[in-house]
C-alpha atoms as a PDB file:
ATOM      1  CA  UNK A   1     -32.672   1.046 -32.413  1.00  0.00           C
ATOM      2  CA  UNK A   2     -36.300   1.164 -31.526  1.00  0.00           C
ATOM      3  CA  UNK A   3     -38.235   4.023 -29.390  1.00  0.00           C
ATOM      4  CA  UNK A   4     -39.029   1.687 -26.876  1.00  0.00           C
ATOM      5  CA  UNK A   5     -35.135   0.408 -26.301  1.00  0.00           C
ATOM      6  CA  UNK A   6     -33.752   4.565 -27.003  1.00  0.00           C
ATOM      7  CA  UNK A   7     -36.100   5.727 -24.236  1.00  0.00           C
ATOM      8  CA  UNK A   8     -34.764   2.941 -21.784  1.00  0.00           C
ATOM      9  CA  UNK A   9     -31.081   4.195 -22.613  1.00  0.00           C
ATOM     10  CA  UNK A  10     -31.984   8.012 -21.945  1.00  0.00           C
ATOM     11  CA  UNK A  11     -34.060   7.464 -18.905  1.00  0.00           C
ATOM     12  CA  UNK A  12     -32.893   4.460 -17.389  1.00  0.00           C
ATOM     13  CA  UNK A  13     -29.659   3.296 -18.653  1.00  0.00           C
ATOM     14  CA  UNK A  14     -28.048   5.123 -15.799  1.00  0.00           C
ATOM     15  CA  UNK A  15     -29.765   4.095 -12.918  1.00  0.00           C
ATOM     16  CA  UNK A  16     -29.449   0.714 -14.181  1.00  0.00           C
ATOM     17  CA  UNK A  17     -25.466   0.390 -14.738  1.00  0.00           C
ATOM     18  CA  UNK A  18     -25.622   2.344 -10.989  1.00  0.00           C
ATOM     19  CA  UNK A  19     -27.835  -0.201  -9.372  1.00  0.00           C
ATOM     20  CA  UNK A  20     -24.737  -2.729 -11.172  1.00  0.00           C
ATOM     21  CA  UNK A  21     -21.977  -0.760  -9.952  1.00  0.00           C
ATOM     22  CA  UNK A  22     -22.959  -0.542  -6.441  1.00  0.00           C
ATOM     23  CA  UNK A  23     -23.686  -4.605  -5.967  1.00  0.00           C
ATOM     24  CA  UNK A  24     -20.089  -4.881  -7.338  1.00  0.00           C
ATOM     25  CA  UNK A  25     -19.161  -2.472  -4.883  1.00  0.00           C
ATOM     26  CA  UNK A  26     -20.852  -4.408  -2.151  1.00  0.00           C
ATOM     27  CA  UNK A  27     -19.617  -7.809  -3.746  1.00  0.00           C
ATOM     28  CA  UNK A  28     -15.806  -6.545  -3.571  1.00  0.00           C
ATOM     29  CA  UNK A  29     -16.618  -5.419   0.104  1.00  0.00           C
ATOM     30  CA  UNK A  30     -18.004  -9.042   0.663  1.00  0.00           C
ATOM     31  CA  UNK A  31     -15.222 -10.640  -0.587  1.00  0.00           C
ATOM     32  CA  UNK A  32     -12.539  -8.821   1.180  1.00  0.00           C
ATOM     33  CA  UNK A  33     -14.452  -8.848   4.278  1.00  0.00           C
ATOM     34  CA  UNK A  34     -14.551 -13.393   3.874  1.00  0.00           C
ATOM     35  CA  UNK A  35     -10.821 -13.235   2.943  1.00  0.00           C
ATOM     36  CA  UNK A  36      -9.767 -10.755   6.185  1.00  0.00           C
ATOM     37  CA  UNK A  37     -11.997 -13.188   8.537  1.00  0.00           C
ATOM     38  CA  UNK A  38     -10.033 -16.351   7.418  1.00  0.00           C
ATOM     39  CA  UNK A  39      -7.212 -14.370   7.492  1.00  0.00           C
ATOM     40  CA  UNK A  40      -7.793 -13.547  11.357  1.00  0.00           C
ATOM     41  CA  UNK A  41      -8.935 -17.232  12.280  1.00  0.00           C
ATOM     42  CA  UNK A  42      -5.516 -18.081  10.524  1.00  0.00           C
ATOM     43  CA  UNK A  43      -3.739 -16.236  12.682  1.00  0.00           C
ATOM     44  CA  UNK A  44      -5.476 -16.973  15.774  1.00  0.00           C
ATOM     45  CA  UNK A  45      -5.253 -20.827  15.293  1.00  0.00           C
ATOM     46  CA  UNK A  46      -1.467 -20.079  14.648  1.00  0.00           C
ATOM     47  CA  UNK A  47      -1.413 -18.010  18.054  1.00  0.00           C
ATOM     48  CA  UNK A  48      -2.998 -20.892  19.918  1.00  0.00           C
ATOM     49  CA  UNK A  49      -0.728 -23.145  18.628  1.00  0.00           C
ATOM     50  CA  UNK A  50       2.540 -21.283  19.696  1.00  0.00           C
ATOM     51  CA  UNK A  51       0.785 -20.843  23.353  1.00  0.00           C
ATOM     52  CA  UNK A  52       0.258 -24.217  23.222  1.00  0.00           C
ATOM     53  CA  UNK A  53       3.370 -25.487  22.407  1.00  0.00           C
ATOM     54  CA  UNK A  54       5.397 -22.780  24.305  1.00  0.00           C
ATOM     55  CA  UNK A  55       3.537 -24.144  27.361  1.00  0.00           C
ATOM     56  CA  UNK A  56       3.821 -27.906  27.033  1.00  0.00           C
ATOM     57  CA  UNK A  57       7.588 -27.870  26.185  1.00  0.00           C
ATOM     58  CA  UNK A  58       8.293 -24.802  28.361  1.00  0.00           C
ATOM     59  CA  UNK A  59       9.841 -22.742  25.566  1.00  0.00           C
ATOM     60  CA  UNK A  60       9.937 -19.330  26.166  1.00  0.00           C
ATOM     61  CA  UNK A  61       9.465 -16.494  23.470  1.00  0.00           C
ATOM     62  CA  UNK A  62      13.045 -17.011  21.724  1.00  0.00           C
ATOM     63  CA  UNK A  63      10.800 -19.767  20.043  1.00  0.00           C
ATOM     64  CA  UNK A  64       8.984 -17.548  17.885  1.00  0.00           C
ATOM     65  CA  UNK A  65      11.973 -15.465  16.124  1.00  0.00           C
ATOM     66  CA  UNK A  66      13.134 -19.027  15.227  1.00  0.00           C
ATOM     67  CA  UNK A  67       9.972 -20.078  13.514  1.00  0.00           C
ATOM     68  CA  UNK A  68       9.822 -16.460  12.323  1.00  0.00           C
ATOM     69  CA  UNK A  69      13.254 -17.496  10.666  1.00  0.00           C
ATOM     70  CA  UNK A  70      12.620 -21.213   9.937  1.00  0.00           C
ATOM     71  CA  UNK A  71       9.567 -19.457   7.598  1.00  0.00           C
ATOM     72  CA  UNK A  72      11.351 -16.752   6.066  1.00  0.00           C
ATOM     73  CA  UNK A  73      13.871 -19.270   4.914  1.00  0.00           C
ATOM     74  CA  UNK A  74      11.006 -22.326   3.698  1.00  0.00           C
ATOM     75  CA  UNK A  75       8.432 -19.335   2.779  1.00  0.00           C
ATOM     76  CA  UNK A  76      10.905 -16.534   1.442  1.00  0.00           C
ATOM     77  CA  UNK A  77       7.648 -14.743  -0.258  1.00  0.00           C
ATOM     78  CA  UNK A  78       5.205 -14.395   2.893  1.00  0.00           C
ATOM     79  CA  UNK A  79       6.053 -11.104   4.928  1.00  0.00           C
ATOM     80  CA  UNK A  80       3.198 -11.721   7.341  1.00  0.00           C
ATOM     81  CA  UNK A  81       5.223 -14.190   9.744  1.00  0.00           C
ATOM     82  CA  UNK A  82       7.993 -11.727  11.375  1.00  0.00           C
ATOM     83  CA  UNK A  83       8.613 -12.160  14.822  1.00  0.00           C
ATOM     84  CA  UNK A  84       6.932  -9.097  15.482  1.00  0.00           C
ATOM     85  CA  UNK A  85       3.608 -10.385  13.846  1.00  0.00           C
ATOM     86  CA  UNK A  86       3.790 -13.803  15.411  1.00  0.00           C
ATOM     87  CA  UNK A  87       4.404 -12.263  18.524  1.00  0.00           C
ATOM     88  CA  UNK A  88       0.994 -10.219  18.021  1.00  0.00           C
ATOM     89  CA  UNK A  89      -0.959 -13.361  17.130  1.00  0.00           C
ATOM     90  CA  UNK A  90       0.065 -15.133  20.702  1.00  0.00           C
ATOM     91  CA  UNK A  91      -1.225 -12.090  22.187  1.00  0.00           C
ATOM     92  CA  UNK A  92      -4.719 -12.315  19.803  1.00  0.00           C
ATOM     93  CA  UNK A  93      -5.182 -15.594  20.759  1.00  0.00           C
ATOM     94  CA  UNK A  94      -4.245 -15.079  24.583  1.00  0.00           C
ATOM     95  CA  UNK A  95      -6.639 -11.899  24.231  1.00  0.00           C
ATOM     96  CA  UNK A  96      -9.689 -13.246  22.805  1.00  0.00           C
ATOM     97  CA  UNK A  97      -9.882 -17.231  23.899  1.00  0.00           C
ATOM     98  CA  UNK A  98     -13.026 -19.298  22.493  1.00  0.00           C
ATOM     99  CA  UNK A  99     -14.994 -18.134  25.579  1.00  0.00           C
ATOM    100  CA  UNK A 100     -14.649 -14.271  25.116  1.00  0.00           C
ATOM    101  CA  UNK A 101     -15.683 -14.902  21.222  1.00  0.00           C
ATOM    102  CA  UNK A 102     -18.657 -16.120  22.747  1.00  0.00           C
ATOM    103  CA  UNK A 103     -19.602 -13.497  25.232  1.00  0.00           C
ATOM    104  CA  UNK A 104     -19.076 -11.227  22.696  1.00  0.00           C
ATOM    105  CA  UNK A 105     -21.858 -12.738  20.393  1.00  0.00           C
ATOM    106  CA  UNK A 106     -24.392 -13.631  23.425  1.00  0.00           C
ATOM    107  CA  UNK A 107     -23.311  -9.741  24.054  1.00  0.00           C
ATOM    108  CA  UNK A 108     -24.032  -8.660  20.564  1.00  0.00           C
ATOM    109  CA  UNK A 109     -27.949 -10.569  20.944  1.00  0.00           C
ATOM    110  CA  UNK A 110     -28.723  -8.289  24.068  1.00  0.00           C
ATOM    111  CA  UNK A 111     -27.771  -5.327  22.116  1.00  0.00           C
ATOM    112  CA  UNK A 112     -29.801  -5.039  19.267  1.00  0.00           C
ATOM    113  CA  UNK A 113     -31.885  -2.338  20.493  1.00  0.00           C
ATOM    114  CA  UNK A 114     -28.723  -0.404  22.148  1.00  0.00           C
ATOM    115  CA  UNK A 115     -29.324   1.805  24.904  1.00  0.00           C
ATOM    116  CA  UNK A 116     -26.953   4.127  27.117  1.00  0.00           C
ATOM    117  CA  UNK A 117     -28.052   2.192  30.400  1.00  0.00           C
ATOM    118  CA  UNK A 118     -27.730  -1.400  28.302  1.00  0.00           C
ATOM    119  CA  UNK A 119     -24.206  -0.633  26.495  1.00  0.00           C
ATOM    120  CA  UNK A 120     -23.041   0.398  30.062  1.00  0.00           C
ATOM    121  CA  UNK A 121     -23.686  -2.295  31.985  1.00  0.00           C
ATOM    122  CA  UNK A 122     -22.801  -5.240  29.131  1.00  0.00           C
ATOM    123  CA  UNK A 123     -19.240  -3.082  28.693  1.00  0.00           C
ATOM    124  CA  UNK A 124     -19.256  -3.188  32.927  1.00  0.00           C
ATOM    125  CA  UNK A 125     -20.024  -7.368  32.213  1.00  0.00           C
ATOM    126  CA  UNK A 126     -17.404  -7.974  30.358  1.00  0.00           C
ATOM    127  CA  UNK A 127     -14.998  -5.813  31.741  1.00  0.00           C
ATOM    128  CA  UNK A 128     -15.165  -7.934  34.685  1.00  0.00           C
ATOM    129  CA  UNK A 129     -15.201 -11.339  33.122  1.00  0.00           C
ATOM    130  CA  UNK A 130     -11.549 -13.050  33.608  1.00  0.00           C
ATOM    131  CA  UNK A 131     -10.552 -14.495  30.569  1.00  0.00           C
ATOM    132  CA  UNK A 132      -6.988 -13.897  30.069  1.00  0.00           C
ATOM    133  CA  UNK A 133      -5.610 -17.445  32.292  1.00  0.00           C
ATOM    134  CA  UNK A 134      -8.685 -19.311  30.240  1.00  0.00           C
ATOM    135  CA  UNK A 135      -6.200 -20.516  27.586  1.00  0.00           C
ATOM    136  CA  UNK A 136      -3.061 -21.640  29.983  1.00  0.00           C
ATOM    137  CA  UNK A 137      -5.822 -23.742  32.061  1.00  0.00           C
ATOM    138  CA  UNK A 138      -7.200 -25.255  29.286  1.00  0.00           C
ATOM    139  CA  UNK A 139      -3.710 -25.685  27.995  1.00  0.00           C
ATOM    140  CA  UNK A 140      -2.842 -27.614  30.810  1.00  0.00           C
ATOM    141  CA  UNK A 141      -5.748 -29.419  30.904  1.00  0.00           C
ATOM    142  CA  UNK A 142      -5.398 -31.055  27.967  1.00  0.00           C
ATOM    143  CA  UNK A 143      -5.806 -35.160  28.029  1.00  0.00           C
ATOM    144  CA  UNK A 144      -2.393 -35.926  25.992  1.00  0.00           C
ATOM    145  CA  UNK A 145      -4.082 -38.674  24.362  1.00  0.00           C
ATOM    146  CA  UNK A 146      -6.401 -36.269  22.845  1.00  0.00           C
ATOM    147  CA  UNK A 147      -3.722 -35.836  20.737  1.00  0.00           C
ATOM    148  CA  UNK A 148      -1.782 -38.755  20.040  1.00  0.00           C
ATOM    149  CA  UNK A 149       1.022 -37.711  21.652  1.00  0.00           C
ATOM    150  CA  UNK A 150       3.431 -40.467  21.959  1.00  0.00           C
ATOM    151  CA  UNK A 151       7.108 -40.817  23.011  1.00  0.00           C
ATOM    152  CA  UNK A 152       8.235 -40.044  19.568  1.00  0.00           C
ATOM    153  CA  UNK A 153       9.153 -36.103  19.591  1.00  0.00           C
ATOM    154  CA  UNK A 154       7.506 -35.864  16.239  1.00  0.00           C
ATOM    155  CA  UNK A 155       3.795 -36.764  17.074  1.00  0.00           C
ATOM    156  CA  UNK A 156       3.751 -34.115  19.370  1.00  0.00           C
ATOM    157  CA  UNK A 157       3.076 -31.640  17.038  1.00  0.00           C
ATOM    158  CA  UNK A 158       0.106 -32.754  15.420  1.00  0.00           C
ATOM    159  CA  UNK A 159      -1.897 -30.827  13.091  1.00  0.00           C
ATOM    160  CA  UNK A 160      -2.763 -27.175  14.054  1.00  0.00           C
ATOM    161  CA  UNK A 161      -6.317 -27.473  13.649  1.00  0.00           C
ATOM    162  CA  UNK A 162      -6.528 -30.405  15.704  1.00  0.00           C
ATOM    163  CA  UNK A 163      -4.617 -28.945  17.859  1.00  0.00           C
ATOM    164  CA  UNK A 164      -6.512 -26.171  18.620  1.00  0.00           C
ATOM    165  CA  UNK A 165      -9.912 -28.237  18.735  1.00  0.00           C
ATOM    166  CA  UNK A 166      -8.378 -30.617  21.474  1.00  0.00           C
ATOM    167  CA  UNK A 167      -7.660 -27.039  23.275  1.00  0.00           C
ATOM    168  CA  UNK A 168     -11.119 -26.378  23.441  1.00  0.00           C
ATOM    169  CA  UNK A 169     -12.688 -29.494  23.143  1.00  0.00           C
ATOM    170  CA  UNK A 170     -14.912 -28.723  20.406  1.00  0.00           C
ATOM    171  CA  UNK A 171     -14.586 -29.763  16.203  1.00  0.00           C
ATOM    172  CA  UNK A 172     -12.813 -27.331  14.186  1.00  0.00           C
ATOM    173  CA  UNK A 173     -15.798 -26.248  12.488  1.00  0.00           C
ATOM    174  CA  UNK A 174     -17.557 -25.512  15.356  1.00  0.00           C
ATOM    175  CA  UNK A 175     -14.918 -23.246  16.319  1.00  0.00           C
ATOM    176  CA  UNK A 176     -14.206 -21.468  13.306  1.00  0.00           C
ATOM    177  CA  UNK A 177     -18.285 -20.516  12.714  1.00  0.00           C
ATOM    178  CA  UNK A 178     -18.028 -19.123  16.054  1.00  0.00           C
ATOM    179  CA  UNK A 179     -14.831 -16.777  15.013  1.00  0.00           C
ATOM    180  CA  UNK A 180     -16.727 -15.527  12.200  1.00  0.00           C
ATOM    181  CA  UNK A 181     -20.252 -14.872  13.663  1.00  0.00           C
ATOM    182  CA  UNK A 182     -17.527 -12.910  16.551  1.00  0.00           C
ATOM    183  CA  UNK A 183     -17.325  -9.139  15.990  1.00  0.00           C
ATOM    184  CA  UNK A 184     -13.224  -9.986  16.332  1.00  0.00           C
ATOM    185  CA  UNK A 185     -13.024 -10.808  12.518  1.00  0.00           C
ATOM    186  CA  UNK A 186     -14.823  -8.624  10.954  1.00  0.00           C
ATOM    187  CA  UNK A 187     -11.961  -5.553  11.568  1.00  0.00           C
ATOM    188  CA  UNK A 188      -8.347  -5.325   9.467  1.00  0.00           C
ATOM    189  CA  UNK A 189      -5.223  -6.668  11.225  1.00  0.00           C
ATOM    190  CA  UNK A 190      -4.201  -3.320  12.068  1.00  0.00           C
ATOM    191  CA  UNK A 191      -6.941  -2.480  14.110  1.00  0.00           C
ATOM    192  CA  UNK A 192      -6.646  -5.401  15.698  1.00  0.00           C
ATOM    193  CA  UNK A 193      -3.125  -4.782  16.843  1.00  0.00           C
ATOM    194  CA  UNK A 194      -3.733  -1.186  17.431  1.00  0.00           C
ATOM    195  CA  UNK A 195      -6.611  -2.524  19.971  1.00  0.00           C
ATOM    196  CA  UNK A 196      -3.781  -5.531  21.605  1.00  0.00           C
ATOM    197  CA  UNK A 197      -1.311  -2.196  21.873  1.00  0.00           C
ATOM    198  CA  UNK A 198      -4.098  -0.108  24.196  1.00  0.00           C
ATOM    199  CA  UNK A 199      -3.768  -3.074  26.899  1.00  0.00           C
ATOM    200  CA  UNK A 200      -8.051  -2.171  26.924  1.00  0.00           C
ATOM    201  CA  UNK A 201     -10.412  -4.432  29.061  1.00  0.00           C
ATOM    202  CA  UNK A 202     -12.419  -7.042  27.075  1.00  0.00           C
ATOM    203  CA  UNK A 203     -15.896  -4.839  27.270  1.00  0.00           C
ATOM    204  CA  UNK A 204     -13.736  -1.882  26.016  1.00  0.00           C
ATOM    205  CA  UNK A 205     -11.866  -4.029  23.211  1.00  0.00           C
ATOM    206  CA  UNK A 206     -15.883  -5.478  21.960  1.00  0.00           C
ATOM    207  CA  UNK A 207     -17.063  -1.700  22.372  1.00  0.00           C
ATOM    208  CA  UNK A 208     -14.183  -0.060  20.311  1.00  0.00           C
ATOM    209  CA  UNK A 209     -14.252  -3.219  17.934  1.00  0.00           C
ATOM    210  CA  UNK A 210     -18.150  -3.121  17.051  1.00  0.00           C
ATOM    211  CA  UNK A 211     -17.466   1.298  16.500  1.00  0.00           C
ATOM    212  CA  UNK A 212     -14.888   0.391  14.000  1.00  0.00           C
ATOM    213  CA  UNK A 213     -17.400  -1.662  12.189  1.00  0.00           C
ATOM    214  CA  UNK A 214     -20.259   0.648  12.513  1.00  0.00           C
ATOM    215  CA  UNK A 215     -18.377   3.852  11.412  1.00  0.00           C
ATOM    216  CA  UNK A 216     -15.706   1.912   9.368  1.00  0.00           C
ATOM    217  CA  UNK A 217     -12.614   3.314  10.558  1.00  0.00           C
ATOM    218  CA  UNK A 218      -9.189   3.121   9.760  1.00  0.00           C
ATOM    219  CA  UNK A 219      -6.528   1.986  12.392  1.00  0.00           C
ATOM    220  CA  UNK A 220      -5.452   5.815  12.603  1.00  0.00           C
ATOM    221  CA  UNK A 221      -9.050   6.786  13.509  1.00  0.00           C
ATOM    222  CA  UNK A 222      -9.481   4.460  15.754  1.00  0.00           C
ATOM    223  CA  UNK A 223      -5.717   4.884  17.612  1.00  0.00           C
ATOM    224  CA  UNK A 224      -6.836   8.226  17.896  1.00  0.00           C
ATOM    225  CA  UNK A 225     -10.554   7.275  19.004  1.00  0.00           C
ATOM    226  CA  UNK A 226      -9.301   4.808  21.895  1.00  0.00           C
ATOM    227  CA  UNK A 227      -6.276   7.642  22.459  1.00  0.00           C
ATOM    228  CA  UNK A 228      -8.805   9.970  23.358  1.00  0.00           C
ATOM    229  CA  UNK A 229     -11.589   8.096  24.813  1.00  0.00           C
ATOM    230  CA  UNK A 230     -14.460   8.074  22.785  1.00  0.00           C
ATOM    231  CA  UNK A 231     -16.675   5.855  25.053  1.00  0.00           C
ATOM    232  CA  UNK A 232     -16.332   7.849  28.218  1.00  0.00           C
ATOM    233  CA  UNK A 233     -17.624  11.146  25.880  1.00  0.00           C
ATOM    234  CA  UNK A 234     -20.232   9.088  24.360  1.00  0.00           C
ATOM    235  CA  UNK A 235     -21.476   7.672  27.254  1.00  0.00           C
ATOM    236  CA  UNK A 236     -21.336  11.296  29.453  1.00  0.00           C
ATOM    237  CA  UNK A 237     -23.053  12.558  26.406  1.00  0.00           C
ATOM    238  CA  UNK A 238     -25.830  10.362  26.474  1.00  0.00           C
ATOM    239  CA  UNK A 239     -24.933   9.114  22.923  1.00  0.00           C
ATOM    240  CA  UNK A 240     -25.136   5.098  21.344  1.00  0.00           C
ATOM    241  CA  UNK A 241     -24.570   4.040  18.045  1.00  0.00           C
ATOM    242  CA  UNK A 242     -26.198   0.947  16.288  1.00  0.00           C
ATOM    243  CA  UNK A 243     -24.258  -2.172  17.470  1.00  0.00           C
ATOM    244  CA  UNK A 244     -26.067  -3.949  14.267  1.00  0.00           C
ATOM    245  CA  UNK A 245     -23.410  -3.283  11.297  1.00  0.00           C
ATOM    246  CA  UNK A 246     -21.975  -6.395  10.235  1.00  0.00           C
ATOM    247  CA  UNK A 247     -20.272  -5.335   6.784  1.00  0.00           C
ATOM    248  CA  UNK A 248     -18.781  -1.798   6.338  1.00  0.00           C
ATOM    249  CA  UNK A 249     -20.081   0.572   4.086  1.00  0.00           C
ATOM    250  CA  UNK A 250     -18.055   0.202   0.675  1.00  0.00           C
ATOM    251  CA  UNK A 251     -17.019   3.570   0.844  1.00  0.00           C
ATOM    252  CA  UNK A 252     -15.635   3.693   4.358  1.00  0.00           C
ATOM    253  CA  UNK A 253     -12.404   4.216   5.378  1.00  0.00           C
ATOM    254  CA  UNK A 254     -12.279   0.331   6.447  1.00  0.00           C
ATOM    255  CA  UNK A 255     -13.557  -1.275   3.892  1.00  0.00           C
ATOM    256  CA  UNK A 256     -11.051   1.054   1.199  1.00  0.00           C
ATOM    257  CA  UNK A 257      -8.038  -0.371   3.840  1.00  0.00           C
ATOM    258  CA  UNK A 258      -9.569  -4.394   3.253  1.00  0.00           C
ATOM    259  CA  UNK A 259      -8.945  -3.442  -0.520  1.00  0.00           C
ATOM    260  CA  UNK A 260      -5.770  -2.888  -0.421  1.00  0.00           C
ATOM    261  CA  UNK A 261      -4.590  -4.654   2.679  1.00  0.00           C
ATOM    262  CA  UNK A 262      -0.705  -6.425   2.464  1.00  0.00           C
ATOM    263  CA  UNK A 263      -1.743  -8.896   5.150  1.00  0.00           C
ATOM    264  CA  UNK A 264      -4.362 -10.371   3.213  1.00  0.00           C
ATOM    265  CA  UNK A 265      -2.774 -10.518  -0.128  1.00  0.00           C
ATOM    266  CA  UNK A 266       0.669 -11.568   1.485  1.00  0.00           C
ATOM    267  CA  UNK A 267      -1.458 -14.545   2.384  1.00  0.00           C
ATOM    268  CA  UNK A 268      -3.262 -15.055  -0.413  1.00  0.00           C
ATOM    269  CA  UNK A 269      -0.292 -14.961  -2.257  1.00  0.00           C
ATOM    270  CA  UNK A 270      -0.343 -11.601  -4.208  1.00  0.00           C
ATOM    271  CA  UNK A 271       2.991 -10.756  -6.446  1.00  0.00           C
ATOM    272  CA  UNK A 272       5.456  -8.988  -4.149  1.00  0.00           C
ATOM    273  CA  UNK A 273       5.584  -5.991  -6.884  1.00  0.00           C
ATOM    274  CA  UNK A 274       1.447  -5.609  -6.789  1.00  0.00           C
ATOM    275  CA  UNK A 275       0.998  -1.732  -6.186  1.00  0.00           C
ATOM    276  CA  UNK A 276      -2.307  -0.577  -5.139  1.00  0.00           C
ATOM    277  CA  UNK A 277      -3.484   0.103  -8.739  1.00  0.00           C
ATOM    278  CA  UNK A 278      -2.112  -3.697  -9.244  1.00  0.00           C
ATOM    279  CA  UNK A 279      -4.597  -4.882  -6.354  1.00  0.00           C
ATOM    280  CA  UNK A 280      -7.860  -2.935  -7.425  1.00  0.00           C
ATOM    281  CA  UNK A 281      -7.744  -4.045 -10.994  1.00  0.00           C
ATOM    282  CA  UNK A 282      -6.903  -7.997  -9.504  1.00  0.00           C
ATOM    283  CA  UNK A 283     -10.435  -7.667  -8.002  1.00  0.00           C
ATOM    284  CA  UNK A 284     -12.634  -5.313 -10.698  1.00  0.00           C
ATOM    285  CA  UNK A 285     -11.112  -5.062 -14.122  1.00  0.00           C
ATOM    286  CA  UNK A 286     -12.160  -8.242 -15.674  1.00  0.00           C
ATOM    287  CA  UNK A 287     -15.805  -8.422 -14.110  1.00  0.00           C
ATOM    288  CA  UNK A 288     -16.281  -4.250 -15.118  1.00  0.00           C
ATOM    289  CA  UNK A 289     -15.632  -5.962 -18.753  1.00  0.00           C
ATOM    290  CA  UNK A 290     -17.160  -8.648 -18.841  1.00  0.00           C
ATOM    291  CA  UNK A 291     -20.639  -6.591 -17.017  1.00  0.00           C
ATOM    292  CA  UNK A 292     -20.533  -4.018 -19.426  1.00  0.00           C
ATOM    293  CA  UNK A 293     -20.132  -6.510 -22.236  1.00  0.00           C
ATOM    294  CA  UNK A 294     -23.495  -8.176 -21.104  1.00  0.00           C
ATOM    295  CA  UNK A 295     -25.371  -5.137 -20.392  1.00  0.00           C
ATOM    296  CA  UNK A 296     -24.284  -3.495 -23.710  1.00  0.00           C
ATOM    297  CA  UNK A 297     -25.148  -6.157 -26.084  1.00  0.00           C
ATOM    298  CA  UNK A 298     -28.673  -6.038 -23.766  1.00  0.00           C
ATOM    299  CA  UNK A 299     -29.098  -2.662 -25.834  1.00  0.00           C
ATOM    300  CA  UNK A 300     -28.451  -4.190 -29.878  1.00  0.00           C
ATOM    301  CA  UNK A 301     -25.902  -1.727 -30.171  1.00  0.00           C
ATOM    302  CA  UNK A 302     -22.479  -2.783 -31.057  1.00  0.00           C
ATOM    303  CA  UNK A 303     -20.858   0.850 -31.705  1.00  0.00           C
ATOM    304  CA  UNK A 304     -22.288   1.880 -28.311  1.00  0.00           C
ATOM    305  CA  UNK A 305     -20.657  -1.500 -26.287  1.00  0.00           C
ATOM    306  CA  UNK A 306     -17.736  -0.491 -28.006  1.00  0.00           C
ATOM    307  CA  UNK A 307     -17.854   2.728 -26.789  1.00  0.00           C
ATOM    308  CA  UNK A 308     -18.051   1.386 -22.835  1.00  0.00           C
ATOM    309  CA  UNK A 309     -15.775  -0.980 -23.316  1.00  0.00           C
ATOM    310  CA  UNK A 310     -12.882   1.218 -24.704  1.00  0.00           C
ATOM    311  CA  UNK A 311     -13.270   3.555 -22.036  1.00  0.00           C
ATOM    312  CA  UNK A 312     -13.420   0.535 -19.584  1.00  0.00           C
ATOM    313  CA  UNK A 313     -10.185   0.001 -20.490  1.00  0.00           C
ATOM    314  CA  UNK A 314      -8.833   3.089 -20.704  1.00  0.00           C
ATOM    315  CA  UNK A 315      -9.241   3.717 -16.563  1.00  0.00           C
END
């Protein structure tokens, strides 16, 4: 090995495999953070659905622990689809309807520079908006022929994406882009049920939503945040946090719960057995290899690779 190449392993071989570990840190946070926003656009298209369809035919809720049934029995493997979590995606949908997901991001524009006065008044704003009977009206303002409804029974239950696009009169696309750009999915399931369960007012639900993203908490943190009213201390205290955070930190308590969260790899179709050693070496163990194969043949030094890679794979 030359000088040259033995001085760049003493003095910056270290801060060069750290400046690699922590993009795959933030890559794994990336990822997990895509996967739990589809996941929560998933469930809210399946919520509006339901609505919709408990509406038009005038089912009542019985429906849903039959379709929680009809799926355990056609989908034996997915655990996400209980009547107790469809029942909580009715209540995301009925919570957060295309219109709120907007005020939130219009919201999340005039606080970029946060201050006490401005996080006061835009919580006040949407406090006071009246979204929850947007959905039902839309519902039952829905042109029929906007979805091909016909006398047959069967056409009526068209598509769920086009279903939920004729809701809201807008393309699919459209509506999913503004999901994602919506503070709403970038928190776990958890949280977001833990938020549904405080029966908070919309400004409250955006202001505890956009802390959980900023600090990164876990759904205990922030049951016991909401459970002891953080934003009435903060804002007697004169205190306001960035509102600007749009990925958690990979080290936070939220983005270690997006590892290793059963919703998402129920969906996605993780083994059943997975344990959460199982899930973190699904997501790192063959890119740690294959990164420490590259950068150790970077150095000429076979013995040495051989060396990283054992120990790889010993961990």
């Amino acid at each position: 090995m030359s000088n040259k190449e033995s001085n760049i392993e003493k003095t910056n071989f270290d801060a060069f495999i750290q400046a690699v570990g922590s993009e795959i840190e933030q890559a794994q946070v990336r990822l997990i953070v895509a996967a739990n926003a589809q996941m929560l656009f998933h469930y809210w298209k399946v919520g509006n659905y339901i609505l919709y369809h408990q509406q038009l035919h005038g089912w009542g809720s019985k429906i849903i622990k039959q379709l929680a049934k009809a799926i355990r029995l056609h989908y034996p493997e997915k655990k996400g689809y209980s009547e107790r979590n469809l029942t909580y995606m009715c209540q995301f949908a009925k919570a957060y309807p295309l219109r709120a997901l907007q005020s939130f991001i219009e919201t999340d524009a005039r606080l970029s520079v946060p201050t006490i006065q401005s996080v006061t008044n835009e919580v006040l704003k949407l406090n006071d908006k009246q979204f929850t009977q947007e959905l039902t009206a839309q519902i039952q303002s829905i042109d029929c022929q906007s979805l091909a409804i016909t006398q047959e029974v069967p056409a009526q239950f068209e598509d769920v994406g086009k279903t939920v696009s004729a809701i809201y009169r807008m393309g699919i696309r459209e509506i999913e882009e503004i999901f994602l750009t919506s503070p709403i999915a970038k928190i776990n399931w958890t949280s977001q049920m833990t938020i549904l369960d405080s029966s908070l007012p919309l400004g409250l639900s955006y202001w505890y939503t956009k802390q959980s993203i900023e600090m990164g908490w876990s759904s205990n943190v922030l049951k016991l945040q909401i459970d002891s009213d953080l934003y009435s201390r903060q804002i007697s205290n004169n205190k306001v946090n960035n509102f600007t955070t749009t990925l958690p930190a990979p080290q936070s308590d939220l983005a270690n719960y997006l590892l290793k969260d059963p919703y998402i790899f129920d969906l996605a179709g993780a083994k059943e057995k997975a344990d959460e050693r199982d899930i973190e070496e699904q997501l790192v163990k063959h890119v740690t290899r294959y990164l420490l194969e590259l950068l150790c043949k970077g150095l000429h030094n076979i013995s040495y690779a051989n060396k990283f890679i054992m120990q790889s794979d010993l961990n």
